[in-house]
PDB file of N, CA and C in Angstrom:
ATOM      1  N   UNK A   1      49.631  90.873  93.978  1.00  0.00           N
ATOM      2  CA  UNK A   1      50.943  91.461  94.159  1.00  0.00           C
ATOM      3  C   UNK A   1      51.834  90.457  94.880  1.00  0.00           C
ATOM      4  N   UNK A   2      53.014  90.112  94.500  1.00  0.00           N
ATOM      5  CA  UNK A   2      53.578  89.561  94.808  1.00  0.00           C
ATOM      6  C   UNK A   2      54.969  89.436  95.985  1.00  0.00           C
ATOM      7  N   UNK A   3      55.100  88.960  97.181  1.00  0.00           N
ATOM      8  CA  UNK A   3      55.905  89.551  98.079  1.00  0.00           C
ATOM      9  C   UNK A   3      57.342  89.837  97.763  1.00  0.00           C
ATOM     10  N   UNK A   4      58.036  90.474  98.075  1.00  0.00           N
ATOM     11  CA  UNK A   4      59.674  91.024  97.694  1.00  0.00           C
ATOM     12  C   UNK A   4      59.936  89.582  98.508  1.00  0.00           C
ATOM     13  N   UNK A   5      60.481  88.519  98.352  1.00  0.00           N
ATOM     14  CA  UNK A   5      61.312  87.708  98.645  1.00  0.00           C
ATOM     15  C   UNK A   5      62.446  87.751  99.459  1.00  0.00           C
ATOM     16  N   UNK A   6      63.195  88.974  99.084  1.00  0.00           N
ATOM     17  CA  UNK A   6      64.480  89.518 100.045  1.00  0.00           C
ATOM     18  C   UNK A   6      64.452  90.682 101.036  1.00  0.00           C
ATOM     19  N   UNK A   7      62.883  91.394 100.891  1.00  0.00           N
ATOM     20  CA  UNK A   7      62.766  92.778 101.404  1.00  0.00           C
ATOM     21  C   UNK A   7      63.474  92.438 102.530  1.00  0.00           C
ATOM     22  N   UNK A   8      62.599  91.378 103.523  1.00  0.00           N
ATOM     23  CA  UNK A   8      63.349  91.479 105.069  1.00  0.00           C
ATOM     24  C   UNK A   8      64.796  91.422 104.844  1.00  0.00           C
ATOM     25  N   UNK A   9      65.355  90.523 103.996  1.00  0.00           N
ATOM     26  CA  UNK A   9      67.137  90.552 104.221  1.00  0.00           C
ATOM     27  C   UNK A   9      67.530  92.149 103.825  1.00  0.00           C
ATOM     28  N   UNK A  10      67.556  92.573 102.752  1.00  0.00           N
ATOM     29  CA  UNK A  10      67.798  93.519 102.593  1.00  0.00           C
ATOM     30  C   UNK A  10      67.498  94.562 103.586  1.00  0.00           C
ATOM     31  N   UNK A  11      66.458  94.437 104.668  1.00  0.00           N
ATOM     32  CA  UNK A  11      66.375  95.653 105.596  1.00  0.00           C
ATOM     33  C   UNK A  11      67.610  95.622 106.641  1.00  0.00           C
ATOM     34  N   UNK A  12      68.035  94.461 106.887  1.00  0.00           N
ATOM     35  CA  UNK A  12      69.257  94.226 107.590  1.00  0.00           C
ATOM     36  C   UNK A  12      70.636  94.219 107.055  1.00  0.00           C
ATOM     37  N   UNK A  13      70.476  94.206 105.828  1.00  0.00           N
ATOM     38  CA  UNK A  13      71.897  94.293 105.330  1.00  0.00           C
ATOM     39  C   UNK A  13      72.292  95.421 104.912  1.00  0.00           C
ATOM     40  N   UNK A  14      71.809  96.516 106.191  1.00  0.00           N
ATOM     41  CA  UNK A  14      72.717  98.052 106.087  1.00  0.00           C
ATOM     42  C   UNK A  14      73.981  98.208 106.130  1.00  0.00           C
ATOM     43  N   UNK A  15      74.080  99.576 106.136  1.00  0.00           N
ATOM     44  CA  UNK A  15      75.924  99.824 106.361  1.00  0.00           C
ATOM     45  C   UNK A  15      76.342  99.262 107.711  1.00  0.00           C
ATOM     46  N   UNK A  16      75.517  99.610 108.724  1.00  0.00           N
ATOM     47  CA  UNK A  16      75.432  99.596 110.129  1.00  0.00           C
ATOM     48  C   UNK A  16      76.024  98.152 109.967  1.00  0.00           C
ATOM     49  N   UNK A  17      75.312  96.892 109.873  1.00  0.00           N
ATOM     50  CA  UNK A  17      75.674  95.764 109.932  1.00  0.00           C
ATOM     51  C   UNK A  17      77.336  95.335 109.502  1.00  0.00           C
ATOM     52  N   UNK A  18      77.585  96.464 107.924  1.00  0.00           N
ATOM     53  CA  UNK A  18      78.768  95.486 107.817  1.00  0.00           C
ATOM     54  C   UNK A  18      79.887  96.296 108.469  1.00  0.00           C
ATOM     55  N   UNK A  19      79.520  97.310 108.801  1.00  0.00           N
ATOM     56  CA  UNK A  19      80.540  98.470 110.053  1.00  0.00           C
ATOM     57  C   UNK A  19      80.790  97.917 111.151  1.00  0.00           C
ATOM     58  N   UNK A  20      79.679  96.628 111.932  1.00  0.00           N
ATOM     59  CA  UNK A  20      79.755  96.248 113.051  1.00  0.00           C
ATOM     60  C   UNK A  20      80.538  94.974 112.296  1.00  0.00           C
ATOM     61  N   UNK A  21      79.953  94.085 111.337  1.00  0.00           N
ATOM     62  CA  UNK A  21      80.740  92.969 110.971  1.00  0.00           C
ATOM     63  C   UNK A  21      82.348  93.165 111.041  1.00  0.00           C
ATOM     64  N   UNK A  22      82.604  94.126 109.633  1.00  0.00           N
ATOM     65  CA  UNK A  22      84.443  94.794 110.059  1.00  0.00           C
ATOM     66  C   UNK A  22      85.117  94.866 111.190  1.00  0.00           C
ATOM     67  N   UNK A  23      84.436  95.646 111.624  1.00  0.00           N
ATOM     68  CA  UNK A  23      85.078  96.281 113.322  1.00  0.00           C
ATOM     69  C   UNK A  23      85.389  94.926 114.197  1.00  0.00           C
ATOM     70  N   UNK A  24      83.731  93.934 113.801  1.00  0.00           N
ATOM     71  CA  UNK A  24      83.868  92.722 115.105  1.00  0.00           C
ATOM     72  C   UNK A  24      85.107  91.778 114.601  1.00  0.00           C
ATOM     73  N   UNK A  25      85.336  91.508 112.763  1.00  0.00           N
ATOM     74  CA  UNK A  25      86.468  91.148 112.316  1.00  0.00           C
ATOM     75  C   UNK A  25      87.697  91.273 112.514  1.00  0.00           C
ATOM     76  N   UNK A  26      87.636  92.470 112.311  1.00  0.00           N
ATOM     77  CA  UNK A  26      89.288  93.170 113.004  1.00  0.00           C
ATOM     78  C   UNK A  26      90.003  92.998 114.463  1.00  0.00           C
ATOM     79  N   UNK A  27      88.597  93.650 115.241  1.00  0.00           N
ATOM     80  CA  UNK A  27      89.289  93.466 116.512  1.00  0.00           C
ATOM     81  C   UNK A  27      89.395  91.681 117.083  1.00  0.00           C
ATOM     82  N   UNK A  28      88.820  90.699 116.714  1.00  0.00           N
ATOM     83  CA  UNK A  28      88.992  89.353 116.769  1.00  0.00           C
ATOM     84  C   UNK A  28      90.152  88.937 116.161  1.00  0.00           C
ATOM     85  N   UNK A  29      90.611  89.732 115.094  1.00  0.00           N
ATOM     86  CA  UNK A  29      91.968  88.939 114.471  1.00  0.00           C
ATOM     87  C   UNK A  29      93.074  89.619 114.839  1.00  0.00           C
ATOM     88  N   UNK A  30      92.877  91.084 115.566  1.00  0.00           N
ATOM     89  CA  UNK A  30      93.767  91.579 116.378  1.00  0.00           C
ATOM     90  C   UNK A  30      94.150  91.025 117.830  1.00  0.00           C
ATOM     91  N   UNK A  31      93.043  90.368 118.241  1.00  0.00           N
ATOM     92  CA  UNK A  31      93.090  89.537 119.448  1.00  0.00           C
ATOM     93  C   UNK A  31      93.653  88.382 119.579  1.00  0.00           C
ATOM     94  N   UNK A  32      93.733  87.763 118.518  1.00  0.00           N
ATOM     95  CA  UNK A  32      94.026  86.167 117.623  1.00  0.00           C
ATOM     96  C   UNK A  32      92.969  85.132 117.926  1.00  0.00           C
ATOM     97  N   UNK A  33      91.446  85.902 118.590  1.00  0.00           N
ATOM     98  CA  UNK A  33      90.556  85.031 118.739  1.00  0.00           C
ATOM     99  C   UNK A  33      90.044  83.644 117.413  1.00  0.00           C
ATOM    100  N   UNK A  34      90.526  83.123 116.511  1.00  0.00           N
ATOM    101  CA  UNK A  34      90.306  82.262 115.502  1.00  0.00           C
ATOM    102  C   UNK A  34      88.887  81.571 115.603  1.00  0.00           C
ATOM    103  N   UNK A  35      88.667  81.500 116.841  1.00  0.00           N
ATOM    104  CA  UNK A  35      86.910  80.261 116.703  1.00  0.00           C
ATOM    105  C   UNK A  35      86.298  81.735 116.581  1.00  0.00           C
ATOM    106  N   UNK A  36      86.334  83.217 117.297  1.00  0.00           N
ATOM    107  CA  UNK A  36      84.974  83.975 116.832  1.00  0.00           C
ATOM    108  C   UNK A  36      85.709  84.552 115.163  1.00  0.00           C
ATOM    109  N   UNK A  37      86.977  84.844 114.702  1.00  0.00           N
ATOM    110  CA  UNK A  37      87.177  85.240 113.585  1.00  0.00           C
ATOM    111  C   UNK A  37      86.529  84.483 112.734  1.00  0.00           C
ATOM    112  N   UNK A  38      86.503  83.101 112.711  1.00  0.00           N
ATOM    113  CA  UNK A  38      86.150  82.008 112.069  1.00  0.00           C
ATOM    114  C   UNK A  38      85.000  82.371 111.751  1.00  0.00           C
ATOM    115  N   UNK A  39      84.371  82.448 112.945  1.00  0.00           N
ATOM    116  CA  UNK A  39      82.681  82.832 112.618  1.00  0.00           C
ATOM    117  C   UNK A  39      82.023  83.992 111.930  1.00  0.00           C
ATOM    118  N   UNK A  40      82.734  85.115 112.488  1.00  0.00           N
ATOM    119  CA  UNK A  40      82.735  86.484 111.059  1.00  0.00           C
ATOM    120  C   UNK A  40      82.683  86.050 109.768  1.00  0.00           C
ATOM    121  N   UNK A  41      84.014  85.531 109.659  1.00  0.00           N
ATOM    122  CA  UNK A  41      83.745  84.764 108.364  1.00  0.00           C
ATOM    123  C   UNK A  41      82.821  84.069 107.715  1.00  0.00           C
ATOM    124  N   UNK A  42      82.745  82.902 108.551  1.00  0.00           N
ATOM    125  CA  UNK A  42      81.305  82.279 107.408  1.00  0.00           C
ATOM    126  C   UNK A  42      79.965  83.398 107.787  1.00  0.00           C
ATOM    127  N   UNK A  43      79.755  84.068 108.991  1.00  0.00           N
ATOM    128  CA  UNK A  43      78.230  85.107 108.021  1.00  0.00           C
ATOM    129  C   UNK A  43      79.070  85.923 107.088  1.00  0.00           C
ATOM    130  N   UNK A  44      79.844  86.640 107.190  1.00  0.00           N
ATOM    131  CA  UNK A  44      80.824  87.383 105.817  1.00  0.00           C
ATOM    132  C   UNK A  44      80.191  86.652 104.233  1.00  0.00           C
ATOM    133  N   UNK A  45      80.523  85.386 104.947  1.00  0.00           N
ATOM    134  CA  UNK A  45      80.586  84.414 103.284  1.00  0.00           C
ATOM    135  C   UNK A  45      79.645  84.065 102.900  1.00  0.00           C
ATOM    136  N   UNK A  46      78.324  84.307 104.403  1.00  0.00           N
ATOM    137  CA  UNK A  46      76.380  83.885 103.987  1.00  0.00           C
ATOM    138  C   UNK A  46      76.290  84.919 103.151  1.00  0.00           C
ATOM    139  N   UNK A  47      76.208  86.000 104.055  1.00  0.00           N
ATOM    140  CA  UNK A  47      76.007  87.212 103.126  1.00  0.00           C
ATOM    141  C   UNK A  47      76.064  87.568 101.843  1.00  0.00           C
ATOM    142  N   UNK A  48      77.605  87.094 101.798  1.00  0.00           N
ATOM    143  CA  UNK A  48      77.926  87.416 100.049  1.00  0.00           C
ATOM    144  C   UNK A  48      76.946  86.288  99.350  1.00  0.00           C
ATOM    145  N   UNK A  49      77.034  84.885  99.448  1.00  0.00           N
ATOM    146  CA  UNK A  49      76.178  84.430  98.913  1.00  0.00           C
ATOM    147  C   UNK A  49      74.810  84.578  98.663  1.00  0.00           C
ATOM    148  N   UNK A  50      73.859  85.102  99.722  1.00  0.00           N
ATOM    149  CA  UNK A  50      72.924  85.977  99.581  1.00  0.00           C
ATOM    150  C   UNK A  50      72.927  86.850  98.610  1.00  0.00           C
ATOM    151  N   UNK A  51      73.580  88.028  98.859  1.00  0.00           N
ATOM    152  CA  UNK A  51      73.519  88.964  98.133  1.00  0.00           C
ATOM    153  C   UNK A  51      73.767  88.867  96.312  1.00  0.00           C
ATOM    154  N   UNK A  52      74.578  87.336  96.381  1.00  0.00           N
ATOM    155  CA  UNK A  52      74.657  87.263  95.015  1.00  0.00           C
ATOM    156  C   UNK A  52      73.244  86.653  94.517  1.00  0.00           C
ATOM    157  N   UNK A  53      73.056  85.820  95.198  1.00  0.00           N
ATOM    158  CA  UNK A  53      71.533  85.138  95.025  1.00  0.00           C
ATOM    159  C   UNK A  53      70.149  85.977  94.668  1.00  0.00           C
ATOM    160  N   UNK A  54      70.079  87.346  95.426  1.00  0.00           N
ATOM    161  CA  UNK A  54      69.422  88.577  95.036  1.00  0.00           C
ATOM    162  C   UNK A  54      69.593  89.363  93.848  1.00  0.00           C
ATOM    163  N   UNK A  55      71.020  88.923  93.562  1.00  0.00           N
ATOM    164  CA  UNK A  55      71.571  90.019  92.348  1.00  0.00           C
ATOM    165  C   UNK A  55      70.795  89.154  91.094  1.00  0.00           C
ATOM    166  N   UNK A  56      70.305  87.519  91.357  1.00  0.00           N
ATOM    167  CA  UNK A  56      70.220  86.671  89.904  1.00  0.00           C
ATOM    168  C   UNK A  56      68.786  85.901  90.321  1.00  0.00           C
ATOM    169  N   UNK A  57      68.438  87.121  91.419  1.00  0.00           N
ATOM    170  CA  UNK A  57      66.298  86.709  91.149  1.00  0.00           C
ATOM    171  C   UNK A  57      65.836  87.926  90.145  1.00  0.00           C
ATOM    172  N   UNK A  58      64.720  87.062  89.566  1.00  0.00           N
ATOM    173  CA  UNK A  58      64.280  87.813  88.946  1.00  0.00           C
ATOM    174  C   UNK A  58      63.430  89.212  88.662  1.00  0.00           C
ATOM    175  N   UNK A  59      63.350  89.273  90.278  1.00  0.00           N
ATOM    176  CA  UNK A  59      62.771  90.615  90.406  1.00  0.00           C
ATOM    177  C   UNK A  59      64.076  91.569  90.315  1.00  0.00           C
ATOM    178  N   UNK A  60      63.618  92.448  89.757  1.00  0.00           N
ATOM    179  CA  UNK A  60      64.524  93.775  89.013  1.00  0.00           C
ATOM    180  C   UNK A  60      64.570  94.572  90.688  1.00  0.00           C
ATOM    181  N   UNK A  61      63.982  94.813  91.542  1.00  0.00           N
ATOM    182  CA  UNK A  61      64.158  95.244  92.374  1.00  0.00           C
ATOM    183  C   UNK A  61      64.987  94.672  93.571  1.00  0.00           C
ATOM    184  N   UNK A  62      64.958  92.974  93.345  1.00  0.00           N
ATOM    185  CA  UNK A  62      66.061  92.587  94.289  1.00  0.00           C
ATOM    186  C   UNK A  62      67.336  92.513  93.808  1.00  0.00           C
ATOM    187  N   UNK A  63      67.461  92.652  91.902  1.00  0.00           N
ATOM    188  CA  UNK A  63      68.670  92.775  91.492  1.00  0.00           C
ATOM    189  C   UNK A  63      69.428  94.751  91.752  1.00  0.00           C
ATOM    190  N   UNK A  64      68.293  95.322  92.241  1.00  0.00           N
ATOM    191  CA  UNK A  64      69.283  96.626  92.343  1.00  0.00           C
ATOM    192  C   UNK A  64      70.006  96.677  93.768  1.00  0.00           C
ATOM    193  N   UNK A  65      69.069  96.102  94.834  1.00  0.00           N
ATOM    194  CA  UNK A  65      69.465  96.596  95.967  1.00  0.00           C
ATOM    195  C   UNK A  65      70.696  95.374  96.238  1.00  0.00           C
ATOM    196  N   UNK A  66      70.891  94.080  95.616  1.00  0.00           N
ATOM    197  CA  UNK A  66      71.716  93.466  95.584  1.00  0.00           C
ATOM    198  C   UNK A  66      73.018  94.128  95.016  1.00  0.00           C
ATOM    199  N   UNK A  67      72.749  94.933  93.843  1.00  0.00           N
ATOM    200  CA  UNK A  67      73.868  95.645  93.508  1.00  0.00           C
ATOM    201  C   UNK A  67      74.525  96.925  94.014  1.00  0.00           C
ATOM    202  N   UNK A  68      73.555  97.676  94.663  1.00  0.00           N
ATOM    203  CA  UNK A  68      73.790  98.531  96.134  1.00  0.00           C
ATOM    204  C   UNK A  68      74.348  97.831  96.627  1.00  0.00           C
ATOM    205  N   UNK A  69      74.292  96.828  97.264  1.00  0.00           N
ATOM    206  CA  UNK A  69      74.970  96.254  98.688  1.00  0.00           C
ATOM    207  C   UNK A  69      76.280  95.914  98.309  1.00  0.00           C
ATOM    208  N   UNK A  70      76.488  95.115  97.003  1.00  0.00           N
ATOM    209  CA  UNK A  70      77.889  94.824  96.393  1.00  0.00           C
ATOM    210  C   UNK A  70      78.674  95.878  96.181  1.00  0.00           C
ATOM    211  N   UNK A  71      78.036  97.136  95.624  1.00  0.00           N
ATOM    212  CA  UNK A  71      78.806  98.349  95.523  1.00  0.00           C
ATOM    213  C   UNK A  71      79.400  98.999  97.052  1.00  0.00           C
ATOM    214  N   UNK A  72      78.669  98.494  97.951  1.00  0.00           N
ATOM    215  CA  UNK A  72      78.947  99.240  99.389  1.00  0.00           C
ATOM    216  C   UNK A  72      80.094  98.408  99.641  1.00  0.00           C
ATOM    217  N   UNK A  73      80.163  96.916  99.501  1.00  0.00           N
ATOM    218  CA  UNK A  73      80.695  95.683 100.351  1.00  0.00           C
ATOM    219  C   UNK A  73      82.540  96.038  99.283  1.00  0.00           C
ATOM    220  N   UNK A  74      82.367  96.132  98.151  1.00  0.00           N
ATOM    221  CA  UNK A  74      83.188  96.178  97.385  1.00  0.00           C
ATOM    222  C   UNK A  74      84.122  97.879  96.952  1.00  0.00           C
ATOM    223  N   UNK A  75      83.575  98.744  97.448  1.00  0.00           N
ATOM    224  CA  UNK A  75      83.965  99.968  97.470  1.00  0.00           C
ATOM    225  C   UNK A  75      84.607 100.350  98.717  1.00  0.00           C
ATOM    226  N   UNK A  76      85.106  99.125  99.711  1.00  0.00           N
ATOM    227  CA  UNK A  76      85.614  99.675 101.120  1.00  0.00           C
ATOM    228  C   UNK A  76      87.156  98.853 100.705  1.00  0.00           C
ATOM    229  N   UNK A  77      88.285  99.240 100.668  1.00  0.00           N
ATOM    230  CA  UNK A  77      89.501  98.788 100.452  1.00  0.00           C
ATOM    231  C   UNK A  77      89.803  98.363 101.960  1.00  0.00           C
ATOM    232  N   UNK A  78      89.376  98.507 103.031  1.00  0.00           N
ATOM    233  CA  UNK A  78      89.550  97.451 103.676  1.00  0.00           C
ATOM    234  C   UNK A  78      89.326  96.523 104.072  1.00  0.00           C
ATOM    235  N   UNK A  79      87.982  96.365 103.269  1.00  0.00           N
ATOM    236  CA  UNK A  79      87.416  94.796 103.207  1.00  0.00           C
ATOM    237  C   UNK A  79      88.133  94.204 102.307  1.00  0.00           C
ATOM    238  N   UNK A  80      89.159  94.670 101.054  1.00  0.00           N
ATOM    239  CA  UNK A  80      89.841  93.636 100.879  1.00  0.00           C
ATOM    240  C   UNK A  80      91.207  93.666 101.414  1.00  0.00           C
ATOM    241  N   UNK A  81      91.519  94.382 102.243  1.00  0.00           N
ATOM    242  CA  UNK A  81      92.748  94.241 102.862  1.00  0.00           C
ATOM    243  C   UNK A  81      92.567  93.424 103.562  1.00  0.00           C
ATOM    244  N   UNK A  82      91.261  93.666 104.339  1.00  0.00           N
ATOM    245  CA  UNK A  82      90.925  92.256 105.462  1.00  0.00           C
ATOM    246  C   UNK A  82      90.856  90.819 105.420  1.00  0.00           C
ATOM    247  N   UNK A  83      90.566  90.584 103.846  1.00  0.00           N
ATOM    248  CA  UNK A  83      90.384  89.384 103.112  1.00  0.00           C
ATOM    249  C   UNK A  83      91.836  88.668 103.283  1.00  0.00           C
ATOM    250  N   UNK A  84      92.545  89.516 102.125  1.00  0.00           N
ATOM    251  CA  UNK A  84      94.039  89.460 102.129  1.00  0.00           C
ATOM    252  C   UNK A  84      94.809  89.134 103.598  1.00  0.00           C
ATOM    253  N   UNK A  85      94.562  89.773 104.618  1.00  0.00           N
ATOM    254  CA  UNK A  85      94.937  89.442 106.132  1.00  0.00           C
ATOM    255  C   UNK A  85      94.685  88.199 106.506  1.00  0.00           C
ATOM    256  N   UNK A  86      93.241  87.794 106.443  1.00  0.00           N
ATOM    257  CA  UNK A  86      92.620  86.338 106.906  1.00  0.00           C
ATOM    258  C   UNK A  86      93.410  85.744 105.709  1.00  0.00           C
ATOM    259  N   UNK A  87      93.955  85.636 104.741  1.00  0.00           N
ATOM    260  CA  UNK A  87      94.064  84.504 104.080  1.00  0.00           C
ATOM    261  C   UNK A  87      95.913  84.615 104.088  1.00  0.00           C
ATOM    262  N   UNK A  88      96.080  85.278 104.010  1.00  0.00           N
ATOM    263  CA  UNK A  88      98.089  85.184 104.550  1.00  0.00           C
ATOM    264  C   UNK A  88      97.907  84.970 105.868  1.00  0.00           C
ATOM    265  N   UNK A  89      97.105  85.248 107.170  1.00  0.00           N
ATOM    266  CA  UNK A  89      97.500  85.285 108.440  1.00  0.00           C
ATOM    267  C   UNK A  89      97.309  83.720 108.527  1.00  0.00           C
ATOM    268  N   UNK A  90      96.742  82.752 107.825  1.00  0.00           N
ATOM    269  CA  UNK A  90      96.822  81.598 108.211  1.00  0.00           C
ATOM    270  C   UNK A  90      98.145  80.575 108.810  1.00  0.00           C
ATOM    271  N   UNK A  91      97.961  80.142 110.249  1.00  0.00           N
ATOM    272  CA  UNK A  91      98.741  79.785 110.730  1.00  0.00           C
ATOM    273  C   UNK A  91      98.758  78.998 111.348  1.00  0.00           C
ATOM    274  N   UNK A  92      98.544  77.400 110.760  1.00  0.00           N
ATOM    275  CA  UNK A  92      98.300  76.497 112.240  1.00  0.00           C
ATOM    276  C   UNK A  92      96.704  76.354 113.044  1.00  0.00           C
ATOM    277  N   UNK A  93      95.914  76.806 111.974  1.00  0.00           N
ATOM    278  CA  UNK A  93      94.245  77.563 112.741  1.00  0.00           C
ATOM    279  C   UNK A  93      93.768  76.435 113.106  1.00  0.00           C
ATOM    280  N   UNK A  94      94.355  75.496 112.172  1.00  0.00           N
ATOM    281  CA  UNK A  94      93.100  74.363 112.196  1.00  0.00           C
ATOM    282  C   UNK A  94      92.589  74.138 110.463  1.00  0.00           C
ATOM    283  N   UNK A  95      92.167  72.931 110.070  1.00  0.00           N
ATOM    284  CA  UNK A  95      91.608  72.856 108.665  1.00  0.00           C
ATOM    285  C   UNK A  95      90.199  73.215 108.938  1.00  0.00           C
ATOM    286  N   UNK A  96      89.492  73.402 109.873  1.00  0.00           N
ATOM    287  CA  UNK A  96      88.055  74.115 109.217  1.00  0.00           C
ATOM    288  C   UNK A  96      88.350  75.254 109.268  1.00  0.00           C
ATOM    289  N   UNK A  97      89.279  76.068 110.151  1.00  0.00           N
ATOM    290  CA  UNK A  97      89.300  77.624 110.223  1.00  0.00           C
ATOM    291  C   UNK A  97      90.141  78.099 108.630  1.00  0.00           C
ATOM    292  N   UNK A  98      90.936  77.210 108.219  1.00  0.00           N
ATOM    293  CA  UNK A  98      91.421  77.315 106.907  1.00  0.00           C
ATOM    294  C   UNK A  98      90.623  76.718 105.835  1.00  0.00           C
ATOM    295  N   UNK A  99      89.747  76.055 105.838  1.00  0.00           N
ATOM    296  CA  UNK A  99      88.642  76.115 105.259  1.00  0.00           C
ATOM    297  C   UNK A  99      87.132  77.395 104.997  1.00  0.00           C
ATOM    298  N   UNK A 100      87.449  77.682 105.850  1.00  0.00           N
ATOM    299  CA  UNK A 100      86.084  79.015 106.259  1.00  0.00           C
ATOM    300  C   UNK A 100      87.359  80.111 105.568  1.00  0.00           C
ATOM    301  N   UNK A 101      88.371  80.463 105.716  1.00  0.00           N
ATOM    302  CA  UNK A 101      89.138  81.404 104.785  1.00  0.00           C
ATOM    303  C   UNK A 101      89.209  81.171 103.198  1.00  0.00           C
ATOM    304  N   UNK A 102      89.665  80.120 103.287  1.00  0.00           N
ATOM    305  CA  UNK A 102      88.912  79.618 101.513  1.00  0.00           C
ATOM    306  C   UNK A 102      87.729  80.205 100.878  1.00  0.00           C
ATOM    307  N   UNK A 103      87.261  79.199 101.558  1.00  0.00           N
ATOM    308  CA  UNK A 103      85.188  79.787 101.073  1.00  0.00           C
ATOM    309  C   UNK A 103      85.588  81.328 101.310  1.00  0.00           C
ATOM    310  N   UNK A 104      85.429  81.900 102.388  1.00  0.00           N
ATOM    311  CA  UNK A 104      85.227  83.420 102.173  1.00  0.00           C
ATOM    312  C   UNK A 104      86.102  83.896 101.585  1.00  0.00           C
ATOM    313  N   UNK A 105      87.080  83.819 100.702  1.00  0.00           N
ATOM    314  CA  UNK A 105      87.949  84.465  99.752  1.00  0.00           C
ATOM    315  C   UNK A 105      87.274  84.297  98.904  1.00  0.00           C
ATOM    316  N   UNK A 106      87.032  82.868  97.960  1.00  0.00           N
ATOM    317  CA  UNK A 106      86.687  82.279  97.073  1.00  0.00           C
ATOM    318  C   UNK A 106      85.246  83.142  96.701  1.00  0.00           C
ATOM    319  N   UNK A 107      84.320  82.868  97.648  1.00  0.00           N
ATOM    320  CA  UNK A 107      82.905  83.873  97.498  1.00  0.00           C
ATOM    321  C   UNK A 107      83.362  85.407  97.271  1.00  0.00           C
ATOM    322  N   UNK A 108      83.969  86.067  97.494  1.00  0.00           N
ATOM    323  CA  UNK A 108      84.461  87.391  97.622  1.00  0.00           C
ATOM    324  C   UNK A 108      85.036  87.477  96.542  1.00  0.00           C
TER     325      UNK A 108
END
């Protein structure tokens, strides 16, 4: 029998996680903190890459719960309002912090 490859990620990539991710997003870009927003971002942008990476292994079971998680990540309209925010609020951040908005649009 062969091990689930993603089981452990997938045990962490509950709602819980991206409720705390949002929330820690928001209130950082409400603050104008940019070095921790920054950092939301790129795990934001691990994640998605992950999760796409799960969606295109070949176990049929890491392609469902990959598609659970996309359906959760993608069914919240304020994760793309939030997107939309980080990528107009750019202002002077810096080119890696406008770089890390790229990538995480771009992945998204």
């Amino acid at each position: 029998m062969q091990d689930n490859s993603y089981a452990y990620i997938a045990a962490v990539l509950d709602q819980e996680t991206f409720v705390l991710l949002n929330r820690s997003m928001q209130l950082y870009l409400d603050e104008k903190n940019w070095q921790t927003v920054q950092s939301t971002m790129l795990a934001f942008t691990q994640i998605l890459l992950t999760v796409q990476s799960m969606a295109e292994s070949p176990d049929e079971e890491d392609q469902e719960i990959a598609e659970n998680i996309q359906n959760r990540i993608f069914y919240e309209e304020a994760t793309h309002d939030r997107i939309l925010q980080l990528l107009r609020g750019y202002n002077r951040q810096g080119f890696v912090y406008l770089d890390a908005v790229t990538e995480c649009t771009h992945v998204f």
